[in-house]
N, C-alpha and C. Protein backbone atom coordinates (compact mmCIF):
# COMPACT_ATOMS: atom_id res chain seq x y z
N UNK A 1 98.91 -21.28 91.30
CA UNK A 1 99.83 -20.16 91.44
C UNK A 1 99.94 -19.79 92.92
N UNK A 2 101.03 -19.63 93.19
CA UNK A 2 101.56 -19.39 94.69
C UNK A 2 101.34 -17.71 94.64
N UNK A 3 100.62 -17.54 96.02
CA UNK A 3 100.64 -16.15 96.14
C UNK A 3 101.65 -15.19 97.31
N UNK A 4 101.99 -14.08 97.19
CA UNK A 4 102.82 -13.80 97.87
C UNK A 4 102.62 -13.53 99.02
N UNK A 5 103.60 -13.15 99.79
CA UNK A 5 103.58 -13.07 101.72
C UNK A 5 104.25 -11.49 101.86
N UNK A 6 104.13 -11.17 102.65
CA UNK A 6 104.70 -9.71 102.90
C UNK A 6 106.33 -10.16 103.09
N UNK A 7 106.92 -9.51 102.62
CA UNK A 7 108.72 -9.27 102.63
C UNK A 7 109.04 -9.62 101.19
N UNK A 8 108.48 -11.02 100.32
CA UNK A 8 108.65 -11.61 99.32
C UNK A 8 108.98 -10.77 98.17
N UNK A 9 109.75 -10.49 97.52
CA UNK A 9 110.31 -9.81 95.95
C UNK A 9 109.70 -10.52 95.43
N UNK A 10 108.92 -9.89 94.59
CA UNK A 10 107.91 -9.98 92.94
C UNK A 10 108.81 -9.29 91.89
N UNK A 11 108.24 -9.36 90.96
CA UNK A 11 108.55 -8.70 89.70
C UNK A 11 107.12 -9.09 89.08
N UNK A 12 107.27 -7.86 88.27
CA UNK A 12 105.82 -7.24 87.63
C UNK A 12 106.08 -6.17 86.33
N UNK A 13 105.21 -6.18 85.30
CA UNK A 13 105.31 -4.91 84.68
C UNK A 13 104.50 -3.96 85.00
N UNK A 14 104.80 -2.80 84.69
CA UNK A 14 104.05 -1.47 84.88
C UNK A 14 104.37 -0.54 83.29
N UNK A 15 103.68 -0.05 82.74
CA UNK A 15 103.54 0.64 81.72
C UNK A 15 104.68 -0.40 80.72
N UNK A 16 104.63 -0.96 80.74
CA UNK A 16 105.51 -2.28 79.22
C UNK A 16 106.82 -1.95 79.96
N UNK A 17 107.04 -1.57 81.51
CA UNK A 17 108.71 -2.02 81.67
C UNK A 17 108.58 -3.14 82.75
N UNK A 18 109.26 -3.82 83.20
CA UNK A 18 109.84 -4.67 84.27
C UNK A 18 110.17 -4.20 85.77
N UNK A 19 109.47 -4.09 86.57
CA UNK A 19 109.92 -3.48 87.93
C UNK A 19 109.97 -5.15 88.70
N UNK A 20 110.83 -4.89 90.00
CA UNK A 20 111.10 -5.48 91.22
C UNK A 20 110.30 -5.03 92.53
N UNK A 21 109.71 -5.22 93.20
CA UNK A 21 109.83 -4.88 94.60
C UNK A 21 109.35 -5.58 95.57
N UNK A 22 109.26 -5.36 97.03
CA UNK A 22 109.17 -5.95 98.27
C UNK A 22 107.46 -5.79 98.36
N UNK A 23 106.72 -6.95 98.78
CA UNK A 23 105.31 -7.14 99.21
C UNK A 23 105.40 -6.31 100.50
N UNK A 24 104.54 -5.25 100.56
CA UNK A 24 104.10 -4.55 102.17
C UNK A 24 103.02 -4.95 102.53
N UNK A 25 101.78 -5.13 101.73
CA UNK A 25 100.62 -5.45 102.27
C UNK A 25 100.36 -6.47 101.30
N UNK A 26 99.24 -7.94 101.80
CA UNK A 26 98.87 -8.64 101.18
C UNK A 26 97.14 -8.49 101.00
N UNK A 27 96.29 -8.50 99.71
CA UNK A 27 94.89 -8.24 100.05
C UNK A 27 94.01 -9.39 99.52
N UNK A 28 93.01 -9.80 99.26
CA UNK A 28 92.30 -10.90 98.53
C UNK A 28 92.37 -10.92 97.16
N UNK A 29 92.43 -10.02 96.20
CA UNK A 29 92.95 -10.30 95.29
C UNK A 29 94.14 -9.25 94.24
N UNK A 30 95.03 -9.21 95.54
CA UNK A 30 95.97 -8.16 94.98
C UNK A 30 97.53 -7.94 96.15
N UNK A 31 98.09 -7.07 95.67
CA UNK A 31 98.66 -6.87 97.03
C UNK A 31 99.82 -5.33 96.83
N UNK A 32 100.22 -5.02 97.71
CA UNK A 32 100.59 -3.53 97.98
C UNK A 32 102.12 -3.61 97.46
N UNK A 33 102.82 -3.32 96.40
CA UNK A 33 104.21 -3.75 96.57
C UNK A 33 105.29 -2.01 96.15
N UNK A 34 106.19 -1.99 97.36
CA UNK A 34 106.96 -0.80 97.52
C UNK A 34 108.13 -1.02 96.15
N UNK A 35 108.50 -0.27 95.25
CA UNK A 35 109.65 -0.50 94.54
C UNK A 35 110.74 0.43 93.81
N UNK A 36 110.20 1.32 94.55
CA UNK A 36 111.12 2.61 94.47
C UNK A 36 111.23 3.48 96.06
N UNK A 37 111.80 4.63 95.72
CA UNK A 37 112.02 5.93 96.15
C UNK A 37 112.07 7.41 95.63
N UNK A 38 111.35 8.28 95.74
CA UNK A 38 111.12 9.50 95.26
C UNK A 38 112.17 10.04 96.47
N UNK A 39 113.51 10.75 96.04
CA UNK A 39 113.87 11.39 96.71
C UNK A 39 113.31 13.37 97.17
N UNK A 40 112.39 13.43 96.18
CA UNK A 40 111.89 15.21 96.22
C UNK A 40 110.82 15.15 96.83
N UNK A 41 110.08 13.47 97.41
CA UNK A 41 109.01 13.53 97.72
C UNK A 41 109.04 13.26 99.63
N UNK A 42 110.43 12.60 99.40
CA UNK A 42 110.70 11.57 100.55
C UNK A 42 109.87 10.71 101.00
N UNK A 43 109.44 9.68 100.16
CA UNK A 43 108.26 8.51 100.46
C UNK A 43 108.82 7.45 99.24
N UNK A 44 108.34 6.26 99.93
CA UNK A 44 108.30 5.22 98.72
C UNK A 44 107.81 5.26 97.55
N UNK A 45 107.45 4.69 96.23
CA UNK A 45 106.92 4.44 95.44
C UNK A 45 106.03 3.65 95.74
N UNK A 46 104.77 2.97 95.56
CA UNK A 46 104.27 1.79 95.71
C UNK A 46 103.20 1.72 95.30
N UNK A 47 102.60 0.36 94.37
CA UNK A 47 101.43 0.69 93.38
C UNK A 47 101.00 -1.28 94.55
N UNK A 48 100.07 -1.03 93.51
CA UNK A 48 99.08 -2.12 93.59
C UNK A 48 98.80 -3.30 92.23
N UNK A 49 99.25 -4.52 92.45
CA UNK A 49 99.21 -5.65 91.54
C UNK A 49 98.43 -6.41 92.01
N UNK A 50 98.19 -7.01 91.01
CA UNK A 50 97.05 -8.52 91.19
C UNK A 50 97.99 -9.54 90.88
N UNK A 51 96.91 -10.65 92.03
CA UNK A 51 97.72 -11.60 91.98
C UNK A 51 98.12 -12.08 90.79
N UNK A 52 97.74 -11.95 89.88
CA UNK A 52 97.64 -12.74 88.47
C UNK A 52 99.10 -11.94 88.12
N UNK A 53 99.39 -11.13 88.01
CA UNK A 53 99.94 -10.33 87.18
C UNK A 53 102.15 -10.12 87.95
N UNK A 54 102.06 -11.16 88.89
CA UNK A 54 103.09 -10.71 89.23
C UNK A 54 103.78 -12.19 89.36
N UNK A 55 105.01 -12.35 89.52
CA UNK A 55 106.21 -13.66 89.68
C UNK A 55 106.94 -13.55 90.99
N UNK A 56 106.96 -14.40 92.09
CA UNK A 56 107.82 -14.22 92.95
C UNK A 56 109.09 -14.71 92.42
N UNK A 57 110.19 -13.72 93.25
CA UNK A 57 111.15 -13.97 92.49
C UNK A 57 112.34 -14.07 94.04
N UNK A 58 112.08 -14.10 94.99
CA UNK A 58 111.98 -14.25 96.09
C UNK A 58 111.59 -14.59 97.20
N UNK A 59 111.34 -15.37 98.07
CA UNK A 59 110.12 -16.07 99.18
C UNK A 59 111.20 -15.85 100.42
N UNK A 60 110.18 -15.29 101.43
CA UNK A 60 110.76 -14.76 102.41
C UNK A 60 110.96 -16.59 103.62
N UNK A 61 110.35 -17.56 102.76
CA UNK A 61 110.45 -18.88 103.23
C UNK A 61 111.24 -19.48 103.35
């Protein structure tokens, strides 16, 4: 399994739905990915996936 690079679009689930987003940070076994916007908060969204658990669906390659 190919792991991702920072810029790269994943897709992943989070609570049984389907999200998209952009890799910000890459870690040893996980990585940081932004995929929203809170406009009341003014900050990104951004959780944390394992490698296992996500599909590039994009390569910044």
């Amino acid at each position: 399994m190919a792991t991702a690079k920072i810029g790269d679009n994943i897709s992943f689930k989070r609570d049984g739905e389907s999200h998209e987003g952009i890799v910000k940070v890459v870690r040893e076994n996980s990585v940081i990915v932004e995929y929203g916007y809170n406009k009341q908060k003014d900050e990104p969204i951004t959780t944390i996936v394992n490698h296992k658990n996500y599909k590039i669906t994009k390569s910044t390659e």
